[in-house]
Protein backbone atom coordinates (compact mmCIF):
# COMPACT_ATOMS: atom_id res chain seq x y z
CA UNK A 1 0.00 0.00 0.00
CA UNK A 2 2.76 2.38 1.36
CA UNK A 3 4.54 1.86 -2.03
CA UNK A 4 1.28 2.18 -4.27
CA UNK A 5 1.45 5.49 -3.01
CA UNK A 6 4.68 6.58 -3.07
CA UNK A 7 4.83 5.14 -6.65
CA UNK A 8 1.68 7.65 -7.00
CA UNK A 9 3.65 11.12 -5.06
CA UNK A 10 6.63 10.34 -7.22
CA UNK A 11 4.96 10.07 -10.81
CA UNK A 12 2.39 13.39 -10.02
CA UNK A 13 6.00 15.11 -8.67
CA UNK A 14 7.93 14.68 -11.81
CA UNK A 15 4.53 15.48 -14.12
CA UNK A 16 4.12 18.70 -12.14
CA UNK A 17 7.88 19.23 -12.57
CA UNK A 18 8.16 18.78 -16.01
CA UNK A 19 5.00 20.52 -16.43
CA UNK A 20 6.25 23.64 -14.72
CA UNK A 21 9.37 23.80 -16.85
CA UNK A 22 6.87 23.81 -19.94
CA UNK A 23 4.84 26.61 -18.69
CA UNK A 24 8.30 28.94 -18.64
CA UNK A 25 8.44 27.77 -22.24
CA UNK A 26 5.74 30.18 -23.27
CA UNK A 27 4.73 32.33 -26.48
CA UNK A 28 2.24 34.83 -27.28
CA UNK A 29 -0.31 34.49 -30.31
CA UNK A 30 0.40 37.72 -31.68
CA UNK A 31 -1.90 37.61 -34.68
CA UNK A 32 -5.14 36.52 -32.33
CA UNK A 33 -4.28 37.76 -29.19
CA UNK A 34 -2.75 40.76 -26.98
CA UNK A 35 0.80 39.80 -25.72
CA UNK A 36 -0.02 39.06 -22.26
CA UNK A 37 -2.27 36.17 -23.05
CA UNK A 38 0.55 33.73 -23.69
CA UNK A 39 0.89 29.81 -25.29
CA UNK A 40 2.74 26.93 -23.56
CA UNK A 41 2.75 23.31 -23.73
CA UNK A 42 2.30 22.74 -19.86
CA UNK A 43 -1.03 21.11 -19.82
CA UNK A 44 0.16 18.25 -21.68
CA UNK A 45 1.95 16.17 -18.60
CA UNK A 46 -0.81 17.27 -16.26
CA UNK A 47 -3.42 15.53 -19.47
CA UNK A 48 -1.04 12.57 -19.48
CA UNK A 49 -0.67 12.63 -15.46
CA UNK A 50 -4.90 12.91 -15.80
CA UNK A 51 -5.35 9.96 -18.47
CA UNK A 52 -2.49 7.79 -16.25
CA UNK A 53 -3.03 8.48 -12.82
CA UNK A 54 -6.66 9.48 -12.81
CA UNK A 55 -8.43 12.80 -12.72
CA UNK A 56 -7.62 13.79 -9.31
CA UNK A 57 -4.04 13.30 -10.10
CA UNK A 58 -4.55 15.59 -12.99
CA UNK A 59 -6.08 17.87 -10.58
CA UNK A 60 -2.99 18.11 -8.19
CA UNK A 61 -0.53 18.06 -10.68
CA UNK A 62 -2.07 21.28 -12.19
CA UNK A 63 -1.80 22.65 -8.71
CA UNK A 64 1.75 22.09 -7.96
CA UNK A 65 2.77 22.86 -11.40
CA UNK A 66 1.34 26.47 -10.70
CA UNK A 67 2.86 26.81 -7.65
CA UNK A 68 5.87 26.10 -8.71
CA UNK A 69 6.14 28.55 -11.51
CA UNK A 70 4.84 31.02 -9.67
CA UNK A 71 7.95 29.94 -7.17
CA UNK A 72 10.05 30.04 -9.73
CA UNK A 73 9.06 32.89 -12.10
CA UNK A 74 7.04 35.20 -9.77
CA UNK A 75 3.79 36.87 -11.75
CA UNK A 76 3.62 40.04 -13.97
CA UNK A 77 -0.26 39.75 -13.73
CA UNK A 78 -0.64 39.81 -9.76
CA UNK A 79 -1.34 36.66 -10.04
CA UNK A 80 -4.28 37.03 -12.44
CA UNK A 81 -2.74 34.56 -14.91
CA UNK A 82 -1.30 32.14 -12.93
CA UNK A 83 -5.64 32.15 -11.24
CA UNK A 84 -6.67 31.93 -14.79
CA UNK A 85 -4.41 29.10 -16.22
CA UNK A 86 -5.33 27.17 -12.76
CA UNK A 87 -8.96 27.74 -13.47
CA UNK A 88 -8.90 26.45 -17.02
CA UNK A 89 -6.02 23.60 -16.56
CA UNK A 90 -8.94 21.98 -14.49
CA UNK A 91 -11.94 23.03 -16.15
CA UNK A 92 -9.73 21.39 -19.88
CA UNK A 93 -8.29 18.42 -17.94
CA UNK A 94 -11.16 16.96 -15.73
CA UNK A 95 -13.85 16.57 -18.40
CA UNK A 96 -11.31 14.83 -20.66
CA UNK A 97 -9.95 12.63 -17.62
CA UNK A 98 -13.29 11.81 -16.42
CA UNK A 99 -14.44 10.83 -20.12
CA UNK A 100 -11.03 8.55 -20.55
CA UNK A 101 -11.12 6.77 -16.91
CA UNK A 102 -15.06 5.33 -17.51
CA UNK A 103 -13.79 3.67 -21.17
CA UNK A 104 -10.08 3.55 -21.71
CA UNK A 105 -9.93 3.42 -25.43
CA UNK A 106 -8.13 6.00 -27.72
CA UNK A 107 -12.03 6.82 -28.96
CA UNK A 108 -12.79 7.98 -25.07
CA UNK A 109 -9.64 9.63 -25.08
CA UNK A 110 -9.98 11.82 -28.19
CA UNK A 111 -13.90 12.49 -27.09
CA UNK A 112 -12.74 13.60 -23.61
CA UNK A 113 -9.71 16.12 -24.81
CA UNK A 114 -12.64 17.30 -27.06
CA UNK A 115 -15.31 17.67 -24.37
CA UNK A 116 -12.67 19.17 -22.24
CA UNK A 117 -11.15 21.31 -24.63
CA UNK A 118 -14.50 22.60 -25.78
CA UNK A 119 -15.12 23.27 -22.12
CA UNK A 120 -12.69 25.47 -21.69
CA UNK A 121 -13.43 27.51 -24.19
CA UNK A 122 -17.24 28.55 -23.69
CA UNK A 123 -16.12 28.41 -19.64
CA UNK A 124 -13.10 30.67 -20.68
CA UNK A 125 -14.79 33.11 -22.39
CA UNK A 126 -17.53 33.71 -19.21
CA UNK A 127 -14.28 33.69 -16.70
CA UNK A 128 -12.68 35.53 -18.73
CA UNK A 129 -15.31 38.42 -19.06
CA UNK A 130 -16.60 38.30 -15.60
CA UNK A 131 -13.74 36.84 -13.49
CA UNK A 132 -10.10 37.97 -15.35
CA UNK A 133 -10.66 40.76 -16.87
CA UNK A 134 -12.00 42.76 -13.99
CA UNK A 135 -9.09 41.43 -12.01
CA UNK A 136 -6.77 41.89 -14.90
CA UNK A 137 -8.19 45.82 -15.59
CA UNK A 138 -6.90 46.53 -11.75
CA UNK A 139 -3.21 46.17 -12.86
CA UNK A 140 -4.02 47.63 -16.61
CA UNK A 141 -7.04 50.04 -17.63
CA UNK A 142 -9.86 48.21 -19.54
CA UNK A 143 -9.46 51.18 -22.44
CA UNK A 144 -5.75 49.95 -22.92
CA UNK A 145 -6.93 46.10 -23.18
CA UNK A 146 -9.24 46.71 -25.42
CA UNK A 147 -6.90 49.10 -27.60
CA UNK A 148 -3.91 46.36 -27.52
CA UNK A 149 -7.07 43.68 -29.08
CA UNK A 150 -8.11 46.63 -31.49
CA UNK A 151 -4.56 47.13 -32.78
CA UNK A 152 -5.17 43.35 -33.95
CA UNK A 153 -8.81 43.39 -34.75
CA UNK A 154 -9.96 46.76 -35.36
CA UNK A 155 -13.49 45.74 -35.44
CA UNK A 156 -12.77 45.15 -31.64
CA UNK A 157 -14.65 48.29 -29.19
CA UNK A 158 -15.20 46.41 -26.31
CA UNK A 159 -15.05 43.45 -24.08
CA UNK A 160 -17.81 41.11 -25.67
CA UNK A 161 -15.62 42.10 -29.00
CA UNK A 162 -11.80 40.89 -27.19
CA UNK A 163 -13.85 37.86 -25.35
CA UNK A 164 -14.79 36.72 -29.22
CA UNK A 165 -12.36 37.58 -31.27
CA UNK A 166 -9.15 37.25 -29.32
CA UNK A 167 -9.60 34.49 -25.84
CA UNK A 168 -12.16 32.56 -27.71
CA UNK A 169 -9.39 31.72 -30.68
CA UNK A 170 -6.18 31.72 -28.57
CA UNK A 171 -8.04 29.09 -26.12
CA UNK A 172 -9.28 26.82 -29.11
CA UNK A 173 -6.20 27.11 -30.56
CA UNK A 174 -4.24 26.28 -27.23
CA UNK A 175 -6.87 23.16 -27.17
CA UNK A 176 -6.28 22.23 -30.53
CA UNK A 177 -2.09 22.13 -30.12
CA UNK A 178 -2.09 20.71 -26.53
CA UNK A 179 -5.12 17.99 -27.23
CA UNK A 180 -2.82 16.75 -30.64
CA UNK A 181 0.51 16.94 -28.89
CA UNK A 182 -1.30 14.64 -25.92
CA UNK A 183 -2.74 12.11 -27.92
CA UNK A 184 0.70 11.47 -29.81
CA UNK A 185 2.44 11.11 -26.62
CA UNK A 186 0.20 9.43 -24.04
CA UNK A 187 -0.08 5.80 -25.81
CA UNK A 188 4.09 5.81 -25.40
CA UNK A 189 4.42 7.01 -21.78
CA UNK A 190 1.15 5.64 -20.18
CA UNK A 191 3.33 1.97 -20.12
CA UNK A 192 5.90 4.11 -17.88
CA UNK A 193 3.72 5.32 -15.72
CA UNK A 194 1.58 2.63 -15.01
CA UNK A 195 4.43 0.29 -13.85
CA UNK A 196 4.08 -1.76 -17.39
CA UNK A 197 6.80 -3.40 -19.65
């Protein structure tokens, strides 16, 4: 039992580690979105972790790997974005974990990352309007949001506009990249982490 579960703290630490590192490796979607909503690969170990380990393991890795970037790379948000990624790691993850765990086939796995990933972005667009965006216009006026969105899509005048045009693509995008990169990977590395030759 004892070494069920260390097996268990030692898999979810290295996931959250190596998801971490991923989330410094970060880029900005310049032709959708305003710089500060940024691209990384981090949700991919904590989807893998999820699809492995179960959903709550998907859960805490998400947790630990945003503590541990905000340890290790502070936030320029206030800790808006590190909130927000938090928010929509789970909201992507558990839907597509839950879907996988009830029938582990590669059909339950694609229809989970697309439940999940479609999740997060109708949920992202609400907690992004209500939620992050209010927080977020603390820190920077809403005027200058807005403008930084307009100087991509002029047709952009307020925040219904950014929610649709800019987080609505960046998030299906970030769905589209991170659900393609897991399914490619998972089927190799599940073996690892389930203890299997």
């Amino acid at each position: 039992m004892k070494s069920k579960k260390l097996q268990w703290i030692t898999k979810v630490s290295i996931l959250s580690a190596m998801a971490a590192i991923l989330m410094l490796v970060e880029f900005p979607l310049p032709f959708i979105a305003p710089g500060f909503y940024k691209l990384d690969f981090s949700e991919v170990p904590v989807l893998i972790g999820a699809f492995a380990l179960g959903p709550l393991a998907g859960c805490v890795i998400e947790a630990i790997k945003i503590l541990l970037n905000f340890v290790m790379n502070g936030s320029i948000t206030g800790g808006v974005g590190e909130f927000s990624n938090f928010v929509l790691g789970i909201v992507f993850v558990l839907p597509a974990a839950l879907f996988y765990r009830k029938n582990k086939t590669k059909k339950s796995a694609i229809l989970g990352l697309v439940v999940g990933g479609l999740t997060m972005v109708v949920l992202g667009c609400f907690i992004n309007a209500y939620i992050m965006i209010p927080l977020y216009s603390k820190m920077m006026p809403l005027e200058a949001i807005i403008a930084q969105a307009s100087a991509i899509w002029p047709v952009i005048k307020d925040t219904f506009g950014f929610i649709l045009l800019c987080v609505a693509p960046f998030n299906l995008i970030k769905a589209i990249l991170v659900c393609t990169v897991t399914l490619l990977l998972y089927k190799r590395l599940s073996p690892l982490l389930k203890g299997k030759k």
